[in-house]
N, C-alpha and C. Protein backbone atom coordinates (compact mmCIF):
# COMPACT_ATOMS: atom_id res chain seq x y z
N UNK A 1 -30.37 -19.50 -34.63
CA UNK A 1 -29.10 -18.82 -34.65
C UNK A 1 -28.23 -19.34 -33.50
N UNK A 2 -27.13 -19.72 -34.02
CA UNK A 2 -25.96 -20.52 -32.48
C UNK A 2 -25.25 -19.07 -32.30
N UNK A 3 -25.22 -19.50 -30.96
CA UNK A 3 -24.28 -18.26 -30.21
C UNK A 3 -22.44 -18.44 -30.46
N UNK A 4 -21.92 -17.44 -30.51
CA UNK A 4 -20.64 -17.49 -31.30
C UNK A 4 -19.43 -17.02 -29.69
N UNK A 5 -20.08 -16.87 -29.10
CA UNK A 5 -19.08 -16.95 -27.27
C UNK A 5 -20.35 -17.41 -26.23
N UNK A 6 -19.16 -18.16 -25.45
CA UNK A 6 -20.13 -19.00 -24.34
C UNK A 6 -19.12 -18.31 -23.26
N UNK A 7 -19.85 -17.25 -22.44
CA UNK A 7 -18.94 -16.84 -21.19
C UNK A 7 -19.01 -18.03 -19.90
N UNK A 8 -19.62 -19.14 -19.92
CA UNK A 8 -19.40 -20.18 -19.15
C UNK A 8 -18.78 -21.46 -19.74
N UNK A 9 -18.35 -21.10 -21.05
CA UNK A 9 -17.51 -22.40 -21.94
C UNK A 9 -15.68 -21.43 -21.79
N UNK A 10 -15.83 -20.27 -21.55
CA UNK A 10 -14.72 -19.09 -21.25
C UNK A 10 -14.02 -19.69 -19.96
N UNK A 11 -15.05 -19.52 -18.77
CA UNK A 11 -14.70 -20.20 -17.56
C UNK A 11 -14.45 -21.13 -17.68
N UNK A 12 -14.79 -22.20 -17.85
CA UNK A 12 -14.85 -23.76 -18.04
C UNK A 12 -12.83 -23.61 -18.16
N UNK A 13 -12.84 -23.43 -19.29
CA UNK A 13 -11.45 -23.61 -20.27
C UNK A 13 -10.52 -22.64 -18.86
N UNK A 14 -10.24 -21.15 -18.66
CA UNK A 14 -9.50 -20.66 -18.11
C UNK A 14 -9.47 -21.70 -16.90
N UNK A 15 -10.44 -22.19 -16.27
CA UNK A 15 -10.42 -23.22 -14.67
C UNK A 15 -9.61 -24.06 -15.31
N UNK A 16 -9.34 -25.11 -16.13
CA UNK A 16 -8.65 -25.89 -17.00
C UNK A 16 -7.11 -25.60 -16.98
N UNK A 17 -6.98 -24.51 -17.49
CA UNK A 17 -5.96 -24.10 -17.86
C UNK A 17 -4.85 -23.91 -16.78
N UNK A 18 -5.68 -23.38 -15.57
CA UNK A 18 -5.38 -22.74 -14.15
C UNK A 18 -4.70 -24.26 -13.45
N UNK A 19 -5.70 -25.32 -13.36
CA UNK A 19 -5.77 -26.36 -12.51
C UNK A 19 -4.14 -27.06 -13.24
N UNK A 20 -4.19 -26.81 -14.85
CA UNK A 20 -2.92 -27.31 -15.15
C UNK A 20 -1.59 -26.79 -14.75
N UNK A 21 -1.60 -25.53 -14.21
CA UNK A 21 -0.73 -24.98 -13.79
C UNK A 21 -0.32 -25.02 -12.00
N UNK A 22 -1.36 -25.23 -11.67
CA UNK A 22 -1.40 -25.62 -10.46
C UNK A 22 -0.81 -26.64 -9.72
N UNK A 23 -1.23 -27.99 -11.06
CA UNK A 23 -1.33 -29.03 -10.15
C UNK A 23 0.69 -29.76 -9.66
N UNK A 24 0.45 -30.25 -8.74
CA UNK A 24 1.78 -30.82 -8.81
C UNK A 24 2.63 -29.41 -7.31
N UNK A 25 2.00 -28.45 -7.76
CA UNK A 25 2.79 -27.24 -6.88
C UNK A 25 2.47 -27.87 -5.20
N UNK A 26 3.86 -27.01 -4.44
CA UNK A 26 3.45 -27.16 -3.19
C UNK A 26 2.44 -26.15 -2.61
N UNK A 27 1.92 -26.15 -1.10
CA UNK A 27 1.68 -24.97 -0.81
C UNK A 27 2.40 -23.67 -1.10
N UNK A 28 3.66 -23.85 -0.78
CA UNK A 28 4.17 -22.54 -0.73
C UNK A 28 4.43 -21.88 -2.18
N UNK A 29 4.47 -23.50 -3.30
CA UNK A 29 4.51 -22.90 -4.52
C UNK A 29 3.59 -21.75 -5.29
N UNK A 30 2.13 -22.65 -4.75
CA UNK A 30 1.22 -22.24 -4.94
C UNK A 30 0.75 -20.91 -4.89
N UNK A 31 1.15 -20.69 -3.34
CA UNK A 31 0.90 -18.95 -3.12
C UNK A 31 1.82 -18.25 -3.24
N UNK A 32 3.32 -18.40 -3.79
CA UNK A 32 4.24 -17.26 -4.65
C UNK A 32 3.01 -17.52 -6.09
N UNK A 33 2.76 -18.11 -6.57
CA UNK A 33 2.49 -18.02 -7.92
C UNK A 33 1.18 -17.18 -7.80
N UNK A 34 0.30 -17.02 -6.58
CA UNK A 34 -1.03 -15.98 -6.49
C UNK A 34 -0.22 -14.51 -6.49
N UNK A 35 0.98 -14.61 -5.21
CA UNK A 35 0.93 -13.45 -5.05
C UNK A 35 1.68 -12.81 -6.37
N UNK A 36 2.81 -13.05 -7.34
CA UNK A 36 2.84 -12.95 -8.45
C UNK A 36 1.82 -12.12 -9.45
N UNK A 37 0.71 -13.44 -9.65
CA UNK A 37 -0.30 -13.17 -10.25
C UNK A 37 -1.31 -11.74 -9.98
N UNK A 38 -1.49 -11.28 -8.26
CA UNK A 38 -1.68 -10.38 -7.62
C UNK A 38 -0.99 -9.59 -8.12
N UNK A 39 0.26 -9.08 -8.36
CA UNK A 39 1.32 -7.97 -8.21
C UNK A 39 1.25 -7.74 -10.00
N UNK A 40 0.91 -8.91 -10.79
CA UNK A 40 0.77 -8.29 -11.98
C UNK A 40 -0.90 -7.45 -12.46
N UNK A 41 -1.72 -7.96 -11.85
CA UNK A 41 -2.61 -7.76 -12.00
C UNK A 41 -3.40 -6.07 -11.61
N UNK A 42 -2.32 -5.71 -10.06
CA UNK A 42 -2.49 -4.55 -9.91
C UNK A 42 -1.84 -3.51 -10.39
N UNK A 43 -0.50 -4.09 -11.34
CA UNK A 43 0.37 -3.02 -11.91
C UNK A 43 -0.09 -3.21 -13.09
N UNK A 44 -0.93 -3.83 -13.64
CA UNK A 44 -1.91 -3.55 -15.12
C UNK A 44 -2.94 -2.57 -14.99
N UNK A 45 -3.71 -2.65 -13.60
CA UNK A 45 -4.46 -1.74 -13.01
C UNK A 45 -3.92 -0.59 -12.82
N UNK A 46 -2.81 -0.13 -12.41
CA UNK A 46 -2.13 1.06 -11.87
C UNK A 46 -2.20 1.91 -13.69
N UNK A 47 -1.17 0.83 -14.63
CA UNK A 47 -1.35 1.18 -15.56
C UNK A 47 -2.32 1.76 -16.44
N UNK A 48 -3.09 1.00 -16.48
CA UNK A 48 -4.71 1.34 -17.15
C UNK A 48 -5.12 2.61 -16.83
N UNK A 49 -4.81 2.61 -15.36
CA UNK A 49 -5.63 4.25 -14.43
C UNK A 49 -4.63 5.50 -15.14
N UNK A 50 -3.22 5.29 -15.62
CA UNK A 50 -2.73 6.31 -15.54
C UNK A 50 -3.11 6.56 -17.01
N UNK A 51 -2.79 5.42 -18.05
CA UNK A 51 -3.29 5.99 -19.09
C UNK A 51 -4.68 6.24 -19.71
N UNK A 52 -5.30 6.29 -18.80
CA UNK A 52 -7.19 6.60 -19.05
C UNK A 52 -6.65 8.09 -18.84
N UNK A 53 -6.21 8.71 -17.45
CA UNK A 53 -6.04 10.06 -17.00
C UNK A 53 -5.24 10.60 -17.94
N UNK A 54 -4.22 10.09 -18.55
CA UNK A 54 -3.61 10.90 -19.66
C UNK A 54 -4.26 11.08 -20.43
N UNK A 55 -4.62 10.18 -21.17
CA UNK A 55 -5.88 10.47 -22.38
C UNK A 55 -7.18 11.45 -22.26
N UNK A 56 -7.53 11.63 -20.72
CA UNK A 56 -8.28 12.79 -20.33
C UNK A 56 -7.98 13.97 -21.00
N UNK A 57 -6.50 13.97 -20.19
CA UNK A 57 -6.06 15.13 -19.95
C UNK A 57 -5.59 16.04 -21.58
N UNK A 58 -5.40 14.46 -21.86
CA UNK A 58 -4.84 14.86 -23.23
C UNK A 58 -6.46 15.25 -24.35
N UNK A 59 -7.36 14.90 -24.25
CA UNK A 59 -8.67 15.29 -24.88
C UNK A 59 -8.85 16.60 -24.35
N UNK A 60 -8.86 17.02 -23.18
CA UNK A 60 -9.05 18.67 -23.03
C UNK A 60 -8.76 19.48 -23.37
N UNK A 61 -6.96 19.15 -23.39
CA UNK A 61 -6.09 20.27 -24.24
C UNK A 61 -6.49 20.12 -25.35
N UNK A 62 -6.92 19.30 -26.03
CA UNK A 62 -7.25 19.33 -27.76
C UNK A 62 -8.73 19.83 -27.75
N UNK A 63 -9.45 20.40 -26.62
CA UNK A 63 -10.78 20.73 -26.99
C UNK A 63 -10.44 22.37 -26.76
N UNK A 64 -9.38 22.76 -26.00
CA UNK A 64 -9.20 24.23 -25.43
C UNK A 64 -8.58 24.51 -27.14
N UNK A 65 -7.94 23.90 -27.46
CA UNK A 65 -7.06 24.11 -28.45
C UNK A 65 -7.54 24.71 -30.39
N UNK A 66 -8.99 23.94 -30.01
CA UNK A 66 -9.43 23.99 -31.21
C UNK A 66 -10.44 24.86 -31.14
């Protein structure tokens, strides 16, 4: 049986993908484009957290409810 995802053929490709975006940048290019990458990454996070807690909140009232 062949395996149908390779989480180190995953890496492989995203490093790829990264290095193409990279290359050519200056330093300073380089680290606006982390911190960027940073600032989206934690406002996906911020996101995620609030709508997990809504969905909590929102399952309780539908358990008081019924």
């Amino acid at each position: 049986m062949s395996k149908k995802f390779s989480s180190i053929a995953m890496k492989r490709k995203g490093a790829a993908r990264l290095q193409k975006k990279l290359i050519g940048m200056s330093l300073e290019e380089e680290l606006n484009f982390w911190k960027k990458r940073t600032q989206m990454l934690k406002t996906a996070k911020e996101r995620l957290i609030k709508n997990a807690s809504e969905h909590r909140k929102n399952k309780r009232r539908t358990k008081k409810t019924v």
